[in-house]
Protein backbone atom coordinates (compact mmCIF):
# COMPACT_ATOMS: atom_id res chain seq x y z
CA UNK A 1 0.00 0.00 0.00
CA UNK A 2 1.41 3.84 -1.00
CA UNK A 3 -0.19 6.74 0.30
CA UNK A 4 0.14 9.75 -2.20
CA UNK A 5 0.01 13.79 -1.20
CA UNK A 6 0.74 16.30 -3.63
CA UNK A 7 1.13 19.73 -2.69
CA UNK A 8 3.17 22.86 -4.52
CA UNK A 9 0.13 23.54 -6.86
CA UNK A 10 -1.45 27.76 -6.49
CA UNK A 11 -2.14 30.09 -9.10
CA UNK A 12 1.09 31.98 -11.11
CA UNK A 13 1.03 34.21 -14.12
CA UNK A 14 1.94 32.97 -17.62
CA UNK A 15 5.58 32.04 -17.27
CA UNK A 16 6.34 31.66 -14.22
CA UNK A 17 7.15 28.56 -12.64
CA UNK A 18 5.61 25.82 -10.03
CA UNK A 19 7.49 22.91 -8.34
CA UNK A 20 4.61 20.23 -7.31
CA UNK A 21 5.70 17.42 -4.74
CA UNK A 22 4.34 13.74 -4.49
CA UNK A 23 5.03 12.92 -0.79
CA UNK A 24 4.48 9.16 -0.10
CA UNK A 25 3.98 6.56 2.63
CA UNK A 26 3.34 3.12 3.25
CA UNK A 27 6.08 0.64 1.20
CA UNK A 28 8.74 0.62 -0.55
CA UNK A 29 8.11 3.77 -2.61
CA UNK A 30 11.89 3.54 -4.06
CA UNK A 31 10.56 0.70 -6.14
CA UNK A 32 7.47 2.51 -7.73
CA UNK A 33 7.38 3.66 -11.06
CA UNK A 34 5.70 7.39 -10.36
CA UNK A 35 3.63 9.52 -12.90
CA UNK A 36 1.98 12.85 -12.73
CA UNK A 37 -0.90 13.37 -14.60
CA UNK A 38 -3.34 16.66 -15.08
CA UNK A 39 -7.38 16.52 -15.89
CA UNK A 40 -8.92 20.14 -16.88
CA UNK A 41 -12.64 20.84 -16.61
CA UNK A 42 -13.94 18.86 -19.19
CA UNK A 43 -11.15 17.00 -20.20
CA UNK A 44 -10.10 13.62 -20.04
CA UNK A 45 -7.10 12.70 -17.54
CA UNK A 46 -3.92 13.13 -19.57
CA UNK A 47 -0.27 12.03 -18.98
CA UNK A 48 2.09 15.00 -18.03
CA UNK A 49 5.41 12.67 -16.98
CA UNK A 50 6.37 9.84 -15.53
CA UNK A 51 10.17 8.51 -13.78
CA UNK A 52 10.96 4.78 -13.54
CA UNK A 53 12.03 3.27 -10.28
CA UNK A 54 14.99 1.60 -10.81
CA UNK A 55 17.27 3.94 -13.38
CA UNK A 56 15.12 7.08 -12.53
CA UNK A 57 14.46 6.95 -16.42
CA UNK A 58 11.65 9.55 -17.50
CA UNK A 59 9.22 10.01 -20.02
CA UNK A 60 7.36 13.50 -20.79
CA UNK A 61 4.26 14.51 -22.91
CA UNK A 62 5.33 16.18 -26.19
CA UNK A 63 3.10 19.43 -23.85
CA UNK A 64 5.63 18.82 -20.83
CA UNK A 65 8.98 18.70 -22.83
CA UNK A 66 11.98 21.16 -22.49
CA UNK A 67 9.28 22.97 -19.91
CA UNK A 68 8.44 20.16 -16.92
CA UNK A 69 11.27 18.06 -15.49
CA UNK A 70 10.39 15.20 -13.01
CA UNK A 71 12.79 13.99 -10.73
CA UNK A 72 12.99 11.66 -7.68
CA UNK A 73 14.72 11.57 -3.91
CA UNK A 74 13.69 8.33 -2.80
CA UNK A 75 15.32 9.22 0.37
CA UNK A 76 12.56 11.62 0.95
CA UNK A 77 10.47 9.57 -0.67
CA UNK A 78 9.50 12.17 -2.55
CA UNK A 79 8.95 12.85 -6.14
CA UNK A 80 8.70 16.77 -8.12
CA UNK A 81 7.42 18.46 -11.22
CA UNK A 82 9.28 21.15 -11.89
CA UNK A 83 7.14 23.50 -14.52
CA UNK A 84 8.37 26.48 -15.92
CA UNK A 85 7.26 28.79 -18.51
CA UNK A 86 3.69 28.04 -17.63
CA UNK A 87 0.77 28.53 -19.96
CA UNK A 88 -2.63 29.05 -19.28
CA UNK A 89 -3.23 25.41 -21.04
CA UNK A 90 -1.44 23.96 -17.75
CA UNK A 91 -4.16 24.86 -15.65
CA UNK A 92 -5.36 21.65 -14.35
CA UNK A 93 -5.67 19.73 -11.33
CA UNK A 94 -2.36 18.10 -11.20
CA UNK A 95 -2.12 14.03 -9.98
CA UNK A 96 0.68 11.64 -8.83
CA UNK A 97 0.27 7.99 -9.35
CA UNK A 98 2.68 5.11 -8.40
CA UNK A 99 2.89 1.33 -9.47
CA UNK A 100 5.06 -1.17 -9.46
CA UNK A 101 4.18 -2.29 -12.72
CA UNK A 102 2.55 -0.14 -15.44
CA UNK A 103 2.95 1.19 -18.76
CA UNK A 104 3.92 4.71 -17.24
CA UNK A 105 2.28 7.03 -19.76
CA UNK A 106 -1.21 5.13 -19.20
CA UNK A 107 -3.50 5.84 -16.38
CA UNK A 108 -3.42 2.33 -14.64
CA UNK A 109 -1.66 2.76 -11.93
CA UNK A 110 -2.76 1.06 -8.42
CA UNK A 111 -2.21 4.24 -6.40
CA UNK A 112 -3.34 7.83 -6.88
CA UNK A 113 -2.82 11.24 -4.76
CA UNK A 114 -5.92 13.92 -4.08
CA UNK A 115 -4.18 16.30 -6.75
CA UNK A 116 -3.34 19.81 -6.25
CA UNK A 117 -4.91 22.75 -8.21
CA UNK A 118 -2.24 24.36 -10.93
CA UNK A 119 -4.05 27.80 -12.52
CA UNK A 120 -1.91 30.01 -14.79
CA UNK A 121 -3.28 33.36 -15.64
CA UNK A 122 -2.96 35.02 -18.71
């Protein structure tokens, strides 16, 4: 069992930047795949990035590249999304998932945070 908390999300201008944490608890979380995802009003849940467990490999939507940048300190058990040069498109509630086992840019994964609300104004 993980428990998920993200927190870092608020409301920043166009451009600016946000740095959301996935805090977890429970097992192992150094050998869960994490993912952030981000669902808009009206919009299906869609895949923002994702870092493996074991070679902290990463994966980013063709919206999050050369912008977001995941990364991982297992010791904290922690995991960020660094966003910068926001758009108003990137407002969203913004999720963390972790599995052990999951196709990382898919939403299947056994556990899933609260999410945290990410607004950019224009």
């Amino acid at each position: 069992q993980v428990q998920l908390v993200e927190s870092g999300g608020g409301l920043v201008q166009a451009g600016g930047s946000l740095r959301l944490s996935c805090s977890a608890s429970g097992s192992t979380f150094s050998m869960y795949g994490v993912g952030w995802f981000r669902q808009a009003p009206g919009k299906e849940r869609e895949f923002v990035a994702a870092i493996s467990w074991r070679r902290a490999n990463t994966i980013y939507a063709d919206s999050a590249k050369g912008r977001f940048t995941i990364s991982r300190d297992n010791a904290k058990n922690t995991v960020y999304l660094q966003m910068s040069s926001l758009k108003p498109e990137d407002t969203a509630v913004y999720y963390c998932a972790a599995d052990r086992n999951v196709v990382p840019t898919t939403p299947n994964y056994d556990y899933w945070g609260q999410g945290t609300q990410v607004t950019v104004s224009s």
